[in-house]
Protein backbone atom coordinates (compact mmCIF):
# COMPACT_ATOMS: atom_id res chain seq x y z
CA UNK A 1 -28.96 -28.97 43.40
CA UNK A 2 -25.35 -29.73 44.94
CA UNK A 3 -23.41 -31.98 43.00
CA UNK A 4 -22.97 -35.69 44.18
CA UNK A 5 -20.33 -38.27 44.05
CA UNK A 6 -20.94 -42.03 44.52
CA UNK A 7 -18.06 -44.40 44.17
CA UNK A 8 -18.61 -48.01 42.12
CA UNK A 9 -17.75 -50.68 40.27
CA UNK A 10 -17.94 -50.20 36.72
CA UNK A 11 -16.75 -52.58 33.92
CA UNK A 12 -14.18 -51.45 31.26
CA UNK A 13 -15.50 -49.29 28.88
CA UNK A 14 -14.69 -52.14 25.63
CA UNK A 15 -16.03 -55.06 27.51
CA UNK A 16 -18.77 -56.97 26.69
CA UNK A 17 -20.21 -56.61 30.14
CA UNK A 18 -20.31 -52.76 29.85
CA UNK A 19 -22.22 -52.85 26.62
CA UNK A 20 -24.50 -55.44 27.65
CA UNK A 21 -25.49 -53.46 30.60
CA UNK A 22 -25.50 -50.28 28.72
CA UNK A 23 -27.86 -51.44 26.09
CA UNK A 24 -29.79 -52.62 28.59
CA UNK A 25 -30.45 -49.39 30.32
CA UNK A 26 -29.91 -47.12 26.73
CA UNK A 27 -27.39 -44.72 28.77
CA UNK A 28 -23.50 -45.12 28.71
CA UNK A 29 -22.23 -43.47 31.56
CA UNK A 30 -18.28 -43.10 30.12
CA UNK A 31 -19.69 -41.19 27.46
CA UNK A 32 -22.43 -39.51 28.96
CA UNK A 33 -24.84 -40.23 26.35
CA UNK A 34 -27.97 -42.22 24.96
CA UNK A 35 -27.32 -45.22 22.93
CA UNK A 36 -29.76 -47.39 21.50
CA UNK A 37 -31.95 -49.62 24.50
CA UNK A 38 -32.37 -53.00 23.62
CA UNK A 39 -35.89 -54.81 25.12
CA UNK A 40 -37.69 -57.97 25.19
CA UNK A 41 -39.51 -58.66 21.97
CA UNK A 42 -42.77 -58.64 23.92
CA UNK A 43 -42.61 -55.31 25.72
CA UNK A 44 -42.51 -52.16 23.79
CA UNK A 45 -39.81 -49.41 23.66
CA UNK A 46 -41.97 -47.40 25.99
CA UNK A 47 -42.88 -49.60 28.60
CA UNK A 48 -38.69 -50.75 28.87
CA UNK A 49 -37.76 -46.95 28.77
CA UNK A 50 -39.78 -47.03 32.18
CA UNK A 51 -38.79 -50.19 33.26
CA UNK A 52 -35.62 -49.40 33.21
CA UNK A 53 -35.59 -45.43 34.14
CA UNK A 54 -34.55 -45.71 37.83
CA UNK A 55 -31.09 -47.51 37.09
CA UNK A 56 -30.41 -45.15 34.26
CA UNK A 57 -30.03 -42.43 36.41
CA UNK A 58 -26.67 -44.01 37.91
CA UNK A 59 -25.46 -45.77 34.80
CA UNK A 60 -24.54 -49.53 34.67
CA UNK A 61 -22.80 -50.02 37.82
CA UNK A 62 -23.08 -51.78 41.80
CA UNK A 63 -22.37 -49.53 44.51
CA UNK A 64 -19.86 -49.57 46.85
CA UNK A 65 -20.13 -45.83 48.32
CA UNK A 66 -23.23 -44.31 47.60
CA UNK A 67 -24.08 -41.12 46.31
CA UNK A 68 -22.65 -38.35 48.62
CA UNK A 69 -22.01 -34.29 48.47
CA UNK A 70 -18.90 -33.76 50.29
CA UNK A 71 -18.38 -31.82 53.11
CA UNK A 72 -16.37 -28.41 53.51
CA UNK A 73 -13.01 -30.25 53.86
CA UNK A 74 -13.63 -31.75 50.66
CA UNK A 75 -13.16 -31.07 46.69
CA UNK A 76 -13.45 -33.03 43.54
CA UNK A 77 -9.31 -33.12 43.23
CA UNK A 78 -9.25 -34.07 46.32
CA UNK A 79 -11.76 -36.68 46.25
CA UNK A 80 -10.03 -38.07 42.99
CA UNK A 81 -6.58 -38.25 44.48
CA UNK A 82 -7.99 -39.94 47.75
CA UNK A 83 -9.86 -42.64 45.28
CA UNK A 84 -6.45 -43.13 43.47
CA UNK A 85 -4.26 -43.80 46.82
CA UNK A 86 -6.97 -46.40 47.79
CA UNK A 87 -7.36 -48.58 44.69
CA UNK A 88 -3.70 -48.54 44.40
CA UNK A 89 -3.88 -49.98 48.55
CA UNK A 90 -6.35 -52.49 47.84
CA UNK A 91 -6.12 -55.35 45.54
CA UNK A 92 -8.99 -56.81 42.47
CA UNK A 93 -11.55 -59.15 43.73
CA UNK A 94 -12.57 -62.56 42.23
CA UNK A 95 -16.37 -62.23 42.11
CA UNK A 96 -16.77 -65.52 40.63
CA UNK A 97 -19.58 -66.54 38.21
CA UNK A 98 -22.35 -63.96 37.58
CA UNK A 99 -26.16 -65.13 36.93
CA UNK A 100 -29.40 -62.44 36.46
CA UNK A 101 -31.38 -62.96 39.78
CA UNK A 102 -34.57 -60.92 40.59
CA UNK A 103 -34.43 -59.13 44.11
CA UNK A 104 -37.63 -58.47 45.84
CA UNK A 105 -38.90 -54.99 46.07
CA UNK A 106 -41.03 -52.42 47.89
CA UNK A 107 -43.35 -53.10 45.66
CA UNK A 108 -46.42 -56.26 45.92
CA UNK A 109 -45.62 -58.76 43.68
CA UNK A 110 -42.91 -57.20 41.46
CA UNK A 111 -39.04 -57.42 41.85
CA UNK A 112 -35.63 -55.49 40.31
CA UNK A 113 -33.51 -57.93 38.20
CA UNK A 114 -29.68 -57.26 38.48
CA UNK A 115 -26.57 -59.40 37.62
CA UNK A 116 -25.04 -60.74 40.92
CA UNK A 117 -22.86 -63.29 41.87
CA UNK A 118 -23.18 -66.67 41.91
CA UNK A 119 -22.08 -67.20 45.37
CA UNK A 120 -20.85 -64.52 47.81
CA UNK A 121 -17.15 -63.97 46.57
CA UNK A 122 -14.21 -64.13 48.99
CA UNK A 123 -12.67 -60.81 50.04
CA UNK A 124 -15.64 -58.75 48.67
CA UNK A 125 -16.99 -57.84 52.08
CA UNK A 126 -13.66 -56.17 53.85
CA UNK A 127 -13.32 -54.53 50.06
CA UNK A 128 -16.75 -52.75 50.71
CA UNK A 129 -16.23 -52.29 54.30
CA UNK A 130 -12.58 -50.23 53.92
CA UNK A 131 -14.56 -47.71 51.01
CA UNK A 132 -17.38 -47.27 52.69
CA UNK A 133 -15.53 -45.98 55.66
CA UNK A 134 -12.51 -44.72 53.90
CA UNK A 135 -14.77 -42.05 51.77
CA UNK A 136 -16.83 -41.15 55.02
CA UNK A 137 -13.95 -38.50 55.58
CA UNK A 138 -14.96 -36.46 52.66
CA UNK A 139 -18.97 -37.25 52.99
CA UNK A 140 -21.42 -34.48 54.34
CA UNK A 141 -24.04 -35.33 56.52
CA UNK A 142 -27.28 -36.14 55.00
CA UNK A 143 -30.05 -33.81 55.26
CA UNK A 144 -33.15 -34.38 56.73
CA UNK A 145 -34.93 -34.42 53.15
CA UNK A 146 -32.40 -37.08 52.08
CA UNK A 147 -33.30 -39.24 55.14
CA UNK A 148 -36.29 -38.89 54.49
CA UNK A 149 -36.33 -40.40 51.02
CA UNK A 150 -34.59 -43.32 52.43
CA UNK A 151 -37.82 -43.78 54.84
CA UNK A 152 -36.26 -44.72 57.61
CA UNK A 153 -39.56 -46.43 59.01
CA UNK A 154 -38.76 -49.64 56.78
CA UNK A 155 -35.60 -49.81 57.70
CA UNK A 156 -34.28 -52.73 60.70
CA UNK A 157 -32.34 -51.11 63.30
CA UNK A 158 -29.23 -51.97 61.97
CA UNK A 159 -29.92 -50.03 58.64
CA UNK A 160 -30.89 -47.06 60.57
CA UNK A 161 -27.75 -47.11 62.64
CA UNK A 162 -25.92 -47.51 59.02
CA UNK A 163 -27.91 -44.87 57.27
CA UNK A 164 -26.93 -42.92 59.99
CA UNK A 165 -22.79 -43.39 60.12
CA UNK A 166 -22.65 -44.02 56.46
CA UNK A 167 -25.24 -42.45 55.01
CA UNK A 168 -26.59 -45.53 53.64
CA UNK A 169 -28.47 -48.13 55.14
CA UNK A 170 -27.45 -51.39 52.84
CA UNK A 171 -23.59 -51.39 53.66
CA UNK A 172 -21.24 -53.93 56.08
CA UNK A 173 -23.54 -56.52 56.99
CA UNK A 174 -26.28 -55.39 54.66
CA UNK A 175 -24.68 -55.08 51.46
CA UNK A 176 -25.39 -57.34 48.39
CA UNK A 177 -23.10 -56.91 45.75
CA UNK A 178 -25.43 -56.13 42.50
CA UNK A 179 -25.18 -54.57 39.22
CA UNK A 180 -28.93 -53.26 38.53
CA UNK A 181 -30.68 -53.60 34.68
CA UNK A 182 -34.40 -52.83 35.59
CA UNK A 183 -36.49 -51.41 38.37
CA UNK A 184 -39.51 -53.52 39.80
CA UNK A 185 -41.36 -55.09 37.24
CA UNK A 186 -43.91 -57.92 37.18
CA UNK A 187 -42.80 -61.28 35.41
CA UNK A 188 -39.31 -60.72 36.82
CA UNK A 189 -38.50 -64.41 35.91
CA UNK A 190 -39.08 -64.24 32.33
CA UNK A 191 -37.46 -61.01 32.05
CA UNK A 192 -34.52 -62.55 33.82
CA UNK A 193 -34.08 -65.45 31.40
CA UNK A 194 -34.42 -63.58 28.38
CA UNK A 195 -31.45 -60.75 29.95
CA UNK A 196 -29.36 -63.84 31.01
CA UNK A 197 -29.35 -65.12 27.32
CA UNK A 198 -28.83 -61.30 26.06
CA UNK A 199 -25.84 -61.21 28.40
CA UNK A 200 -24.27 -64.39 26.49
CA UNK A 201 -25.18 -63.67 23.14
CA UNK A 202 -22.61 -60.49 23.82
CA UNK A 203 -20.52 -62.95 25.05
CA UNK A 204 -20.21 -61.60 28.38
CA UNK A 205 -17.37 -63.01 30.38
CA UNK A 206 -18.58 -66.29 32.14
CA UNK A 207 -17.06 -64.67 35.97
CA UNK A 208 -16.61 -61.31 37.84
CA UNK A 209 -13.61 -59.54 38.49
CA UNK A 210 -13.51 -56.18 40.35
CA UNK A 211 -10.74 -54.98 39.19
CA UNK A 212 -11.14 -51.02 39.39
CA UNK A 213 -13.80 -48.37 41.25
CA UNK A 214 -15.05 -45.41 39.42
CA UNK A 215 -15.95 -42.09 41.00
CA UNK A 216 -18.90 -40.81 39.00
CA UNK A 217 -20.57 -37.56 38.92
CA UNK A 218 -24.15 -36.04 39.51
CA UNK A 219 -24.78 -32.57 38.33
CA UNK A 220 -28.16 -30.73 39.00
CA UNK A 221 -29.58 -33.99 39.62
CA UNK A 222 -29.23 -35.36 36.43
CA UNK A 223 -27.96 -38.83 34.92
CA UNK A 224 -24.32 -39.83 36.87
CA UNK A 225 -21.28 -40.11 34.58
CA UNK A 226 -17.25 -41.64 34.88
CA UNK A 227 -15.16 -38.96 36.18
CA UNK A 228 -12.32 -41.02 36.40
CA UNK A 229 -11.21 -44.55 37.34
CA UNK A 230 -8.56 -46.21 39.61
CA UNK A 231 -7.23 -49.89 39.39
CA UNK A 232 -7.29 -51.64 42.38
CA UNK A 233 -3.91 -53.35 43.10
């Protein structure tokens, strides 16, 4: 399988955030390895390790370019100089207060709980815009197999026409900044509170700041990991 890049945000590796989220999902993505999962007292290490499988994949993160191969013009030095001259262009982001917030899913009657932002920051949506469009130089065209997965059916117009230029349907218009701890699970709300109160008991800053984008790594379509980071500003 070719190797994919995706560009996000991703906390510093010694803050609280990063370990709270980390734990969360039992995968740290600097490293590249398992660590111990913590889970509600009431589910059991099994059911979490499924609950929370899909997000693992990517590491604790929210997307701002999406996982991409890059086209024949493109290589990874390339790609990490081109993330480098960008950051250093743009400057950090005041995301503002964070709470846990359950998202609806595909899914009847279940939902995906990720920490967001309490209300939509200022300067987040020309941030996403300029790398979404910025990295399009070095993306390949999707497949038909990869649009495909994306089922392009359920999709609005709009995220067709998106999935289509960008390769991703949720970006511009559609994006919702969100940093992902579980896939779609039943009693979202309970989970919620009891992740909320995990996230404080670590002490978890009380307010965002996107202050740096990571280019991460997928290898024969295993878990993503840090390549490298670049501070914005």
């Amino acid at each position: 399988m070719p190797t994919r890049y995706a560009v996000y945000y991703v906390p510093a590796p010694d803050s609280a955030l990063w370990r709270f989220g980390s734990e969360v999902l039992g995968y740290d993505a600097y490293t590249g390895e398992t660590v111990p999962q913590w889970r509600p007292d009431d589910i059991t290490a099994e059911d979490w390790h499924a609950m929370t499988a899909d997000p693992r994949l990517y590491g604790y993160h929210a997307t701002l370019k999406a996982p991409f191969r890059l086209n024949g013009g493109g290589d990874e030095t390339r790609l990490a100089k081109s993330l480098e001259d960008f950051a250093a262009a743009h400057r950090p982001v005041d995301l503002g207060e964070w709470i846990v917030k359950a998202i609806a899913s595909s899914r009847p009657d279940s939902a995906f709980l990720a920490l967001v932002p309490a209300a939509p920051p200022e300067g987040l949506a020309s941030l996403e815009g300029a790398v979404v469009r910025h990295f399009d130089a070095l993306r390949a065209p999707l497949t038909q197999a990869e649009v495909a997965k994306r089922n392009p059916a359920r999709l609005s117009e709009r995220q067709r026409a998106y999935l289509d230029a960008h390769g991703y349907p949720y970006v511009l218009e559609e994006f919702r900044f969100h940093m992902t701890l579980t896939g779609p699970i039943t009693k979202s709300g309970e989970v919620g509170s009891l992740l909320a109160e995990r996230a404080k008991a670590l002490n978890v800053a009380p307010r965002l700041n996107l202050d740096r984008l990571g280019l991460f790594r997928q290898e024969d379509g295993g878990r993503f990991r840090v390549l490298s980071i670049a501070m914005l500003g």
